[in-house]
Protein backbone atom coordinates (compact mmCIF):
# COMPACT_ATOMS: atom_id res chain seq x y z
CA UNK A 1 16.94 56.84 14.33
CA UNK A 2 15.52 57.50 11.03
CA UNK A 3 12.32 56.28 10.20
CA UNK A 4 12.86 53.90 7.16
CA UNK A 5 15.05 52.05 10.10
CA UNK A 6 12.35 51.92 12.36
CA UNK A 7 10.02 50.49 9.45
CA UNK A 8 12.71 47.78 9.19
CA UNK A 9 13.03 47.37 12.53
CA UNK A 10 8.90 46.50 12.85
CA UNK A 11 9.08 44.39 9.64
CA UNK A 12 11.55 41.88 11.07
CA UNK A 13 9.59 42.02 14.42
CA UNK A 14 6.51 41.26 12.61
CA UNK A 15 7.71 38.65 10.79
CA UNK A 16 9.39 36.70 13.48
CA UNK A 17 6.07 36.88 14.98
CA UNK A 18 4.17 35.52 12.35
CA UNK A 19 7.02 32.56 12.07
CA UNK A 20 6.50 31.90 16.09
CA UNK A 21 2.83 31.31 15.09
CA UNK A 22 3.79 29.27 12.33
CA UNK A 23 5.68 26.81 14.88
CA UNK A 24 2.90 27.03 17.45
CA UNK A 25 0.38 25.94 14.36
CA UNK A 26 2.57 22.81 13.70
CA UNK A 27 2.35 21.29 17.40
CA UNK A 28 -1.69 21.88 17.06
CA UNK A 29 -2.23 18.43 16.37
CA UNK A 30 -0.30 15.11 16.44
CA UNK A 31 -0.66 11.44 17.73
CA UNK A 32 1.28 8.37 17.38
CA UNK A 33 1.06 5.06 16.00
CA UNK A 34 1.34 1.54 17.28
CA UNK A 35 1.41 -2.24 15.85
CA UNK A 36 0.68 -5.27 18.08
CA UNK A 37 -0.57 -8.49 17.16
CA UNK A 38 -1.62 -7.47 13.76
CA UNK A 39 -2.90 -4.78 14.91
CA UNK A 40 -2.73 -1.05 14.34
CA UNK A 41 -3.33 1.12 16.84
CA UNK A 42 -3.73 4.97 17.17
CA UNK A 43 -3.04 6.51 20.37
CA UNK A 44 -1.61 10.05 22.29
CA UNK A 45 -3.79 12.23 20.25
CA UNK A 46 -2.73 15.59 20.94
CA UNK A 47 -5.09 17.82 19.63
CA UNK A 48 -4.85 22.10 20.04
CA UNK A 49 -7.82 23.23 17.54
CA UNK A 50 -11.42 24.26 18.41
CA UNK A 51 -14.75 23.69 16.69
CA UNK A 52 -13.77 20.40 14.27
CA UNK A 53 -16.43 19.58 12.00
CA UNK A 54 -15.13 16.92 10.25
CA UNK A 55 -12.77 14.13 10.34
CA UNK A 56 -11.29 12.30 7.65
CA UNK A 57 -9.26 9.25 8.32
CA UNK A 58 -7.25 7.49 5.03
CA UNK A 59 -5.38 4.30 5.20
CA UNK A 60 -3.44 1.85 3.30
CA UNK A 61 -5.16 -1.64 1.64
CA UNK A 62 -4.06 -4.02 3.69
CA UNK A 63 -5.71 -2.42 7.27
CA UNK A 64 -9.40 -2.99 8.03
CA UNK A 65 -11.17 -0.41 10.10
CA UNK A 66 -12.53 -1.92 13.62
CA UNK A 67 -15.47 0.14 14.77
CA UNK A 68 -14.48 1.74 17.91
CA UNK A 69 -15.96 4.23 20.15
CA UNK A 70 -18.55 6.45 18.29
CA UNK A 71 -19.70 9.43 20.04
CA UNK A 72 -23.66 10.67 20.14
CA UNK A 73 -24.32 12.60 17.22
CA UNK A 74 -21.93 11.72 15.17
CA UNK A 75 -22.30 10.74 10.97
CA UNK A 76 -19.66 8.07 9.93
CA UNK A 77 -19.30 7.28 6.11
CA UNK A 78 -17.13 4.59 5.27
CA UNK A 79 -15.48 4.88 1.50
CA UNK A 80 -12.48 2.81 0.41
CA UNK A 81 -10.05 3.19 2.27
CA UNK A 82 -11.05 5.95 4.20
CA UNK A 83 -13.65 6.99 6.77
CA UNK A 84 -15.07 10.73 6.89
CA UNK A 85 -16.86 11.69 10.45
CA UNK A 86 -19.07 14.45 10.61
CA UNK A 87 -18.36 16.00 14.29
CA UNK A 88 -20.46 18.83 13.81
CA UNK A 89 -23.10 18.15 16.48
CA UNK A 90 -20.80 17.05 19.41
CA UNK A 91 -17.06 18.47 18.99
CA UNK A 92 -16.12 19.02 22.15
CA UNK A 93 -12.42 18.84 22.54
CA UNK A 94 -12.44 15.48 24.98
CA UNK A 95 -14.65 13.94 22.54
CA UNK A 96 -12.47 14.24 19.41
CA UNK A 97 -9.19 13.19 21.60
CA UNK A 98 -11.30 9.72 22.67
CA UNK A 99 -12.21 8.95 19.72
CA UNK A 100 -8.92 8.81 17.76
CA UNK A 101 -7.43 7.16 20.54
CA UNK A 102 -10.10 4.35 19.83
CA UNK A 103 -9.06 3.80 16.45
CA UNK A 104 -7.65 1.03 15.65
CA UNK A 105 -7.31 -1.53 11.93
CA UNK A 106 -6.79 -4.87 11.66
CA UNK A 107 -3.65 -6.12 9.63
CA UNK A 108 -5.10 -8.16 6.77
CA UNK A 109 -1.77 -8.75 4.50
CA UNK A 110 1.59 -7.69 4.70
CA UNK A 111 3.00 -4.41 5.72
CA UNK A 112 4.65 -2.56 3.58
CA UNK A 113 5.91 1.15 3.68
CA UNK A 114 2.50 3.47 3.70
CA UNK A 115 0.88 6.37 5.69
CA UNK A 116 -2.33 6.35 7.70
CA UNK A 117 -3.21 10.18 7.76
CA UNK A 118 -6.27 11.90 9.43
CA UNK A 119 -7.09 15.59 8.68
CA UNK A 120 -9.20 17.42 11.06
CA UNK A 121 -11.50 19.96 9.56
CA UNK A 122 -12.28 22.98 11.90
CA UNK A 123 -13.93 26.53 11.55
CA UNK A 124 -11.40 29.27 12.53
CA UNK A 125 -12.22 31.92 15.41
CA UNK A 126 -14.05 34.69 15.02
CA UNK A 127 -12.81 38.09 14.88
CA UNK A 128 -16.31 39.93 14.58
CA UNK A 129 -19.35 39.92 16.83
CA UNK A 130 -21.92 37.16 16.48
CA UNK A 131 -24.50 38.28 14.27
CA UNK A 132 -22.43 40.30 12.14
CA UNK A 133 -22.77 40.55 8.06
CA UNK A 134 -20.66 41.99 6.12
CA UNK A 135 -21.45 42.93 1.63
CA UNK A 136 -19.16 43.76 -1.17
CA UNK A 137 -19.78 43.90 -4.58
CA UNK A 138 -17.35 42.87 -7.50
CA UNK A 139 -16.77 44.86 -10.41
CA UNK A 140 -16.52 42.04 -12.72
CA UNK A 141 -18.53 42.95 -16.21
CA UNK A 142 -19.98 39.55 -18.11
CA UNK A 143 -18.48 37.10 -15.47
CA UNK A 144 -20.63 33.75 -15.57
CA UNK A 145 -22.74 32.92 -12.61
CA UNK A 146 -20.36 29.81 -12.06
CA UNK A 147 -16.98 31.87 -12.25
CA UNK A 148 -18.73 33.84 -9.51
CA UNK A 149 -20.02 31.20 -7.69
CA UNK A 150 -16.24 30.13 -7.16
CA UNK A 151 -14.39 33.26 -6.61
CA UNK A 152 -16.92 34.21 -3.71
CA UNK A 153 -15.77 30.72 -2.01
CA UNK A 154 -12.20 31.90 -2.37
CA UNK A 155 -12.59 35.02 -0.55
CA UNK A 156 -11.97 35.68 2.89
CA UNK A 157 -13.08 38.45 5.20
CA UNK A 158 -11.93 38.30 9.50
CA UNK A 159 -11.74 34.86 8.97
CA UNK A 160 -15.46 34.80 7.35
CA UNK A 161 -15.68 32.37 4.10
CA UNK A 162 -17.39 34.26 1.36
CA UNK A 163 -20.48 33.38 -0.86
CA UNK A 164 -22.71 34.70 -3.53
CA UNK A 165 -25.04 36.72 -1.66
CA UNK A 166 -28.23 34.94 -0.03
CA UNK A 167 -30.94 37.51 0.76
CA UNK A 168 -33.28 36.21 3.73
CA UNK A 169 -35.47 39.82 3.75
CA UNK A 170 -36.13 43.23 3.11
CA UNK A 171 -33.54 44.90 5.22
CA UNK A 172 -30.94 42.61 3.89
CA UNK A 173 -31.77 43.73 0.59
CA UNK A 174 -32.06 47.28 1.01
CA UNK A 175 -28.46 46.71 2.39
CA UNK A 176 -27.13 45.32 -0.65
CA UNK A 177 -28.62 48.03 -2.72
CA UNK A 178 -26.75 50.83 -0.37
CA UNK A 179 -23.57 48.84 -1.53
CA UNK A 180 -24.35 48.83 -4.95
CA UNK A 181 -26.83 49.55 -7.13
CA UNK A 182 -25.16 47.37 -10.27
CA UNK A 183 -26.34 44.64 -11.68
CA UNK A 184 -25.19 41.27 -9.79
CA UNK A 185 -25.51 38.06 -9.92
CA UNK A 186 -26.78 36.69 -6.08
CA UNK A 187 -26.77 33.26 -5.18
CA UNK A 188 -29.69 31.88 -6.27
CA UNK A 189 -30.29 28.83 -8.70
CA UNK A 190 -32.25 25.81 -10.25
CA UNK A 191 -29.46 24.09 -11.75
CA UNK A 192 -29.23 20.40 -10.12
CA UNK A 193 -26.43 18.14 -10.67
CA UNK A 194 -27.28 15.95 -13.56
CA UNK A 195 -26.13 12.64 -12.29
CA UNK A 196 -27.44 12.44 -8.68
CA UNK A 197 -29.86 15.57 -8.83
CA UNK A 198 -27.79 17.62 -5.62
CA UNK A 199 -27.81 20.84 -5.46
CA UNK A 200 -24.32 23.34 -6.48
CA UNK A 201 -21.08 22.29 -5.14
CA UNK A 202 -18.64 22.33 -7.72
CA UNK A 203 -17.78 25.28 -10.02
CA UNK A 204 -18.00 23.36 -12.64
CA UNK A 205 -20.96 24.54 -15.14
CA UNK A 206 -20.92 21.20 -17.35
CA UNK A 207 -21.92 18.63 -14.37
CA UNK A 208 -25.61 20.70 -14.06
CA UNK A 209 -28.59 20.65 -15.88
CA UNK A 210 -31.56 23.14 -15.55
CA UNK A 211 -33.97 20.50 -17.56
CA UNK A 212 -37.61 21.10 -15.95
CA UNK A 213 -39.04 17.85 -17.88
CA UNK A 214 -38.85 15.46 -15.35
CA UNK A 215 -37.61 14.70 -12.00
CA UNK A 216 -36.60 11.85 -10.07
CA UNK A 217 -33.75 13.34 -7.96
CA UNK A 218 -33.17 15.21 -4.33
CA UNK A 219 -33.66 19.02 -5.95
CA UNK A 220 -35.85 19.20 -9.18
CA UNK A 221 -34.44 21.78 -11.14
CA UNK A 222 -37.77 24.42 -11.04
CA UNK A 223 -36.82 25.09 -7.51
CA UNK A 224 -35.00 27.95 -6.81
CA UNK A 225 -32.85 27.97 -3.82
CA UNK A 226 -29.52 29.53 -2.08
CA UNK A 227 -26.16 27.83 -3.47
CA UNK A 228 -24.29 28.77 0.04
CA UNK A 229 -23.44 30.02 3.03
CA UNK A 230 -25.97 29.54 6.25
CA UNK A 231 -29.28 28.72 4.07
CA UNK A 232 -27.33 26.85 1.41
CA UNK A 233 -30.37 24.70 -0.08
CA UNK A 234 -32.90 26.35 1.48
CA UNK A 235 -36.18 26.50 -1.68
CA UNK A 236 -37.19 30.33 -1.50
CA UNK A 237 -39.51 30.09 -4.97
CA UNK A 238 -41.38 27.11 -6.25
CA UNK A 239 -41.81 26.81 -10.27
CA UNK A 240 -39.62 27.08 -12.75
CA UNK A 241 -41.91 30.39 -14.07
CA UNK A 242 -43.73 33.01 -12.19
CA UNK A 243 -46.96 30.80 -14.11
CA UNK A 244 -46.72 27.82 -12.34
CA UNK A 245 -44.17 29.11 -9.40
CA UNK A 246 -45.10 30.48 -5.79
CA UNK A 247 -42.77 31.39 -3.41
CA UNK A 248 -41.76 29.33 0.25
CA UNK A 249 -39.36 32.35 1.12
CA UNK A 250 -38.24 35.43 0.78
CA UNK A 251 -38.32 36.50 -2.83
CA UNK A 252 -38.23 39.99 -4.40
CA UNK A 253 -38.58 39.03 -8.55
CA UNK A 254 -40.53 41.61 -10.51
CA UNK A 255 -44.44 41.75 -10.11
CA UNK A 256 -47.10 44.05 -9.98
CA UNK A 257 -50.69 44.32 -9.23
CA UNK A 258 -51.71 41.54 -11.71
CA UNK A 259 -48.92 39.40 -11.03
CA UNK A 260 -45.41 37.97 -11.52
CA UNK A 261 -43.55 39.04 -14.78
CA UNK A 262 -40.00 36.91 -13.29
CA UNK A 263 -38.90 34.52 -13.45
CA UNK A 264 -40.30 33.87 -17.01
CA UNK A 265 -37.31 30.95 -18.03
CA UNK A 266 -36.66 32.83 -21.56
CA UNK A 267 -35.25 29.95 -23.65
CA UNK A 268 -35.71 27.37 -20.84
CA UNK A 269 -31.96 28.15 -19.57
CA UNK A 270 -33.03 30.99 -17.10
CA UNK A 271 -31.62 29.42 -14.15
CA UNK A 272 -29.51 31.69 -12.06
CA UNK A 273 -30.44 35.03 -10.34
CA UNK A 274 -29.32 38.63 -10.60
CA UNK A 275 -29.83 41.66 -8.41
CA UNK A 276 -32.05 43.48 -10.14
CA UNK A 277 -33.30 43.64 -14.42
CA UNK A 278 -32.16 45.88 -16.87
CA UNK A 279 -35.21 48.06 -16.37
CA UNK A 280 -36.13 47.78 -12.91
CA UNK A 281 -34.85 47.17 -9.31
CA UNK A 282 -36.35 43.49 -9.18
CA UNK A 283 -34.96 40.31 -9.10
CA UNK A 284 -34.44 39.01 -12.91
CA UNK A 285 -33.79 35.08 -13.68
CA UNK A 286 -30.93 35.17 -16.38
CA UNK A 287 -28.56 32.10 -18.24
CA UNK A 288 -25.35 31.43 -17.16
CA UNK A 289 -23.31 33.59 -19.37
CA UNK A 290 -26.28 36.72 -18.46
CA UNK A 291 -25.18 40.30 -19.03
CA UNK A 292 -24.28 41.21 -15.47
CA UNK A 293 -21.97 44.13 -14.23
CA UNK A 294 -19.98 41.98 -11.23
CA UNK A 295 -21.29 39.54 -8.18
CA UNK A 296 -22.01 40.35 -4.54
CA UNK A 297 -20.35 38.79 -1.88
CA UNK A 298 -21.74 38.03 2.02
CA UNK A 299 -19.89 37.75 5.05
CA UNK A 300 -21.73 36.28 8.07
CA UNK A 301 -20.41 35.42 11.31
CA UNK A 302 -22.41 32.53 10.85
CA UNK A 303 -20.19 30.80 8.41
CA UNK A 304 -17.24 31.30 9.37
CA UNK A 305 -13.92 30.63 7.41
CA UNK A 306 -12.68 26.59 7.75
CA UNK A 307 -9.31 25.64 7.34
CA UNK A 308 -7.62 21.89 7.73
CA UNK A 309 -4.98 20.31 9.15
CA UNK A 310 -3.39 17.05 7.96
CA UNK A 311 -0.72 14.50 10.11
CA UNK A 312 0.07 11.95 8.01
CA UNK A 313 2.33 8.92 10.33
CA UNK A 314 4.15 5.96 8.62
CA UNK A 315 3.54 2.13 9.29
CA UNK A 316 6.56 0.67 10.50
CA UNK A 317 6.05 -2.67 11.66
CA UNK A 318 8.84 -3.18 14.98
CA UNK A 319 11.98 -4.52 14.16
CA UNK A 320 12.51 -8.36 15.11
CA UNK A 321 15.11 -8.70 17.43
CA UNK A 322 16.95 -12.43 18.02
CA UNK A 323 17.19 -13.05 21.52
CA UNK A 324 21.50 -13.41 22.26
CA UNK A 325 22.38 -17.02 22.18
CA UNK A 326 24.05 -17.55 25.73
CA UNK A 327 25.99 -20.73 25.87
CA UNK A 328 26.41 -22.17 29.47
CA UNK A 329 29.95 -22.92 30.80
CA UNK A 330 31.31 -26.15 30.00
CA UNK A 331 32.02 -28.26 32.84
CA UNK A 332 35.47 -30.62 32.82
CA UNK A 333 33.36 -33.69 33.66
CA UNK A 334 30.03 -33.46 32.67
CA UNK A 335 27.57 -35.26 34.05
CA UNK A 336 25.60 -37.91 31.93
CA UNK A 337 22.56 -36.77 30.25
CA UNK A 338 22.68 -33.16 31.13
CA UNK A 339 22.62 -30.14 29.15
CA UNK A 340 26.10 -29.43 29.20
CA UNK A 341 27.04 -32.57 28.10
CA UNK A 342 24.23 -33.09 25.27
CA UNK A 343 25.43 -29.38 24.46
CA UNK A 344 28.65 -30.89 23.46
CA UNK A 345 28.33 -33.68 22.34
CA UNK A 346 26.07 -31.80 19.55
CA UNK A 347 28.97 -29.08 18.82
CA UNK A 348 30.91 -32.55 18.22
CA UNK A 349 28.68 -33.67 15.94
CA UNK A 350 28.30 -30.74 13.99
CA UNK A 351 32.01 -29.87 13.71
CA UNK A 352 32.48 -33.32 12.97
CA UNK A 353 30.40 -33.23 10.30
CA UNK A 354 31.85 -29.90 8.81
CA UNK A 355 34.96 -31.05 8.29
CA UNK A 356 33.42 -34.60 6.73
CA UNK A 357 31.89 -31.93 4.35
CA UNK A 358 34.84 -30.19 3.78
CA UNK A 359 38.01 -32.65 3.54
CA UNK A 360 35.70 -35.59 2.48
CA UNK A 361 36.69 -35.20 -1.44
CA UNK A 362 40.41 -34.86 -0.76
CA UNK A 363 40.05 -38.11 1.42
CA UNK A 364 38.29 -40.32 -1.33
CA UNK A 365 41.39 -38.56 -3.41
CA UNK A 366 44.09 -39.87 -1.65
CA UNK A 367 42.31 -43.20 -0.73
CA UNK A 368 42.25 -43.95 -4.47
CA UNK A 369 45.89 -42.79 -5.30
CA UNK A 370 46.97 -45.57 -2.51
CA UNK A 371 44.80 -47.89 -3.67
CA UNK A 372 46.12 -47.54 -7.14
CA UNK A 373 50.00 -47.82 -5.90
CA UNK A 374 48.73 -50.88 -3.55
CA UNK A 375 47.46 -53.06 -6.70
CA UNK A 376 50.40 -52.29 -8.19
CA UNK A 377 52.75 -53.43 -5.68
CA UNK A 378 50.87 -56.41 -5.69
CA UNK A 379 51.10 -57.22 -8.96
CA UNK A 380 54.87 -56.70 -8.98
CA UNK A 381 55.17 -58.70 -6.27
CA UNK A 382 53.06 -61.61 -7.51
CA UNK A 383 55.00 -61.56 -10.95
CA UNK A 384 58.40 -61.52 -9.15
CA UNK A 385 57.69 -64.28 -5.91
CA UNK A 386 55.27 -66.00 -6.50
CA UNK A 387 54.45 -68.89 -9.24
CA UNK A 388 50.72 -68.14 -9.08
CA UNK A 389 48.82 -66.30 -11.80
CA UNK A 390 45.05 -66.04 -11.89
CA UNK A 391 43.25 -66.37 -14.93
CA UNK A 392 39.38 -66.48 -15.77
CA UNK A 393 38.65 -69.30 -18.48
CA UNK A 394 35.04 -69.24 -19.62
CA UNK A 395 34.15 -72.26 -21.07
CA UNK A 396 31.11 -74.49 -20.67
CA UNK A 397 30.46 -71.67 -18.07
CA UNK A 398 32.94 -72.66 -16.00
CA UNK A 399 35.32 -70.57 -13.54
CA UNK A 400 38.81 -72.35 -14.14
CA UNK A 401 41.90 -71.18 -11.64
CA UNK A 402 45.06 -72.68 -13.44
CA UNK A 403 48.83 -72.18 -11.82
CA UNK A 404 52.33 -72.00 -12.89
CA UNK A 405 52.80 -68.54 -14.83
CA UNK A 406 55.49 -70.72 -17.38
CA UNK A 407 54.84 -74.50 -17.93
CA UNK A 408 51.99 -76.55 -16.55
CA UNK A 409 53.88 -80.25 -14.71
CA UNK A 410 51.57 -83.36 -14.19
CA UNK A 411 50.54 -81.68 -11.53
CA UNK A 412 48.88 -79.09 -12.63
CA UNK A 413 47.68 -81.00 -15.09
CA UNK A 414 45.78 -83.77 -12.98
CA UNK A 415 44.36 -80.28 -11.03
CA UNK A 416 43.05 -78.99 -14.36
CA UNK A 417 41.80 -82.37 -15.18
CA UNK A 418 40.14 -82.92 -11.46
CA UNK A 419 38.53 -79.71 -11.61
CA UNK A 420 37.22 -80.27 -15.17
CA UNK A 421 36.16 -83.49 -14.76
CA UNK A 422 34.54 -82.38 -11.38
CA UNK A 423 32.38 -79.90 -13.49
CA UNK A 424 31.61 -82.07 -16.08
CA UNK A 425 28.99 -84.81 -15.68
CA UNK A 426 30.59 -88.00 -15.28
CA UNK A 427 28.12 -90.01 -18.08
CA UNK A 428 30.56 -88.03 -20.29
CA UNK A 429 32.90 -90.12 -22.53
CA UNK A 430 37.30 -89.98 -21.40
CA UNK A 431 37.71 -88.88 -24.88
CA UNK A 432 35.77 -85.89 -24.62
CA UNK A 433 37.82 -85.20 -21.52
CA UNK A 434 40.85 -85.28 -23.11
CA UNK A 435 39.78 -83.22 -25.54
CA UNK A 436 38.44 -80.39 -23.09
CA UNK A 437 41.35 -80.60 -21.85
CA UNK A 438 43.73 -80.01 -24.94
CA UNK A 439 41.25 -77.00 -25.61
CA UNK A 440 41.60 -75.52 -22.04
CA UNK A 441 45.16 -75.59 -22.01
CA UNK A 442 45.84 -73.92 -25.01
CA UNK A 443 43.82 -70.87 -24.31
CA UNK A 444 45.88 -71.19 -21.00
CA UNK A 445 48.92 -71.02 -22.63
CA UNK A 446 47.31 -68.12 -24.90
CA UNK A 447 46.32 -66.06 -22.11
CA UNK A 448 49.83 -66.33 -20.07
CA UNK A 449 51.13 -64.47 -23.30
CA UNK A 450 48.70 -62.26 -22.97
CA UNK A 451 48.74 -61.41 -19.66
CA UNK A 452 52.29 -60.82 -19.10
CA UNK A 453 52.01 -58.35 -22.02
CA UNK A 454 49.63 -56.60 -20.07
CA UNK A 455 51.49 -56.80 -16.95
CA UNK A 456 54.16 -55.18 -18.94
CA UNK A 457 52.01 -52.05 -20.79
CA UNK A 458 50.45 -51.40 -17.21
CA UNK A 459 53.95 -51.22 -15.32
CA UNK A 460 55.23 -49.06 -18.33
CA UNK A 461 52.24 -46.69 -18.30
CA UNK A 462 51.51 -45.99 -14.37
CA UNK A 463 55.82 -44.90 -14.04
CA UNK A 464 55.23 -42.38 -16.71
């Protein structure tokens, strides 16, 4: 078999390798989420990953964190929407697992679709013995203590994280000057954050200030101290100037037998330290932008390299189910009062009433339409049988029914006159009866025209 075959052969070996890793990584943490009673709940934590820090915990507006169990040692901070745990002092496995399985939020509005989603913060294993340090130096000519302050936290070394050099003694120094003898920046500083007066964090130049006027804040900025790594923030020099400055630890700026020539603050924005001066092997206190040949770079098994892993689960509130409706068998005869018999009577009712609904218009249709042919057959019948016609006289406000659809006999007349003279008061004069009368019975005769005329137009009009 030829060799570029066999290189093949490895690479695809190797790389299914690193894949099976890559699925083992994925099932190194999980859990699961559950809602009752307004309630959210975290449980089944299954957690695969050693030496976690930190926890961070983020979650949706409408959930309220419940305090829950809290092991010894640890630091909660509770931020909107979000709480952050430092673990470092007790992060035993068992611990971790009880705790998220604790955690729990109240529901305080309506679910909707979110995430809650923790990320677990953990230093990765060693692969050197404890106690070991490992130094590089960076060629990197007129790079900015800040740009190296950020590409030494990017670099990795046996899963190590980087930093600008801290030097804690001689023999670490003399070991950075067998690595190089270049100028470098190390990872001292002054410079304080300007708005809450911490120390370096951010790579960010503009957010520090190296102002010696005053100070009101956690780090004045005259005290030099490490940036990173195992003595991040640890003061090492006092004083702004070797004048007014003394050292609290290890220190190696230039001196000699009458005293301190660095740091001397030249332009009162000397604030960051190099390896050595231009002149001389000693520590030199330059700006930000100082002439500088490159950075050095410390591994220590004591700050090892972190990593993160995030599990993000969504809120799904259970689905409402409807219990099935069963419907219990109708009996033939069912007794009075029961169940069975209520049951039906109410189906009655309620078909009864949907077809009211439903047919009800059509009904009052019809019902009218007969009514209409009804009246009319009426009327026919009363103008063709029978000698009786109905008319409504108002006079004197008086309801007069007068007969005979043709000619009015003595008959009618003495009715007409009884029921007129009944209505009028009888202090009232014969003549004035005789004349209501003559008045009456013309409009009579009047409206017996009239009517049969409208007889006639109605008749003619409801055929069409």
């Amino acid at each position: 078999m030829k060799r570029s075959t066999l290189l093949k052969v490895f690479i695809v070996i190797f790389l299914l390798f690193i894949n099976v890793l890559d699925i083992n990584a994925n099932n190194d943490f999980d859990y699961e989420i559950n809602i009752n009673n307004n309630v959210v709940e975290i449980d089944n934590a299954n957690i695969k990953i050693n030496d976690i820090y930190k926890i961070d915990i983020n979650y949706p507006d409408y959930l309220t964190y419940k305090d829950s169990y809290a092991p010894k040692g640890w630091v909660f901070i509770k931020n909107i929407n979000q709480i952050s745990i430092d673990t470092s002092l007790n992060n035993s496995l068992s611990e971790v697992k009880n705790y998220l399985d604790s955690v729990s939020f109240d529901v305080t509005g309506a679910i909707v679709d979110n995430q809650i989603t923790i990320t677990l913060y953990f230093k990765k294993p060693l692969l050197v013995q404890q106690g070991a340090k490992f130094y590089k130096f960076v060629d990197a000519p007129n790079i900015t203590w800040f740009e190296a302050y950020k590409a030494a936290k990017e670099s990795t070394y046996n899963n190590m994280q980087g930093y600008l050099a801290t030097v804690i003694d001689d023999n670490e120094r003399q070991e950075l000057e067998k690595v190089s003898t270049k100028i470098g920046w190390l990872g001292g500083t002054r410079a304080v954050n300007a708005t809450d007066g911490n120390i370096v964090s951010d790579p960010d130049a503009s957010l520090y200030t190296v102002d010696v006027k005053t100070c009101d804040k956690v780090v004045c900025p005259w005290q030099w101290y490490w940036a990173d790594g195992p003595e991040k923030g640890n003061v090492f020099f006092d004083g702004p100037t070797h004048d007014t400055g003394s050292n609290t630890g290890y220190e190696y700026f230039y001196k000699d037998a009458s005293g301190y020539y660095e740091p001397n603050n030249a332009g009162e924005v000397e604030a960051f330290l190099s390896s050595k001066g231009s002149n001389n092997a000693y520590w030199n206190d330059l700006p930000n932008s100082g002439v500088v040949e490159g950075y050095f770079i410390k591994y220590s098994s004591d700050f090892p390299e972190t990593d993160s892993i995030s599990v993000s689960k969504a809120i799904k509130p259970a689905p409402i189910v409807n219990p099935p409706v069963v419907t219990p068998p109708i009996s033939q005869n069912p007794e009075p009062g029961s169940i069975v018999e209520e049951t039906i009577i109410y189906e009655e009712i309620i078909e009864e009433n949907l077809v009211e609904e439903e047919i009800k218009p059509k009904i009052e249709k019809e019902k009218t339409k007969k009514e209409d042919k009804e009246a009319l057959a009426q009327v026919e019948e009363k103008i063709d049988q029978s000698d009786s016609v109905s008319i409504t006289l108002i006079s004197n406000e008086t309801l007069l029914n007068v007969v005979n659809k043709s000619t009015v006999n003595d008959s009618n007349k003495d009715i007409i006159e009884e029921i007129v003279t009944n209505e009028k008061p009888e202090n009232k004069k014969l003549f004035y009866e005789k004349l209501a009368f003559s008045v009456v019975f013309s409009i009579f005769i009047i409206q017996q025209v009239f009517h049969k005329y409208m007889l006639y137009k109605l008749k003619k009009g409801y055929k069409k």
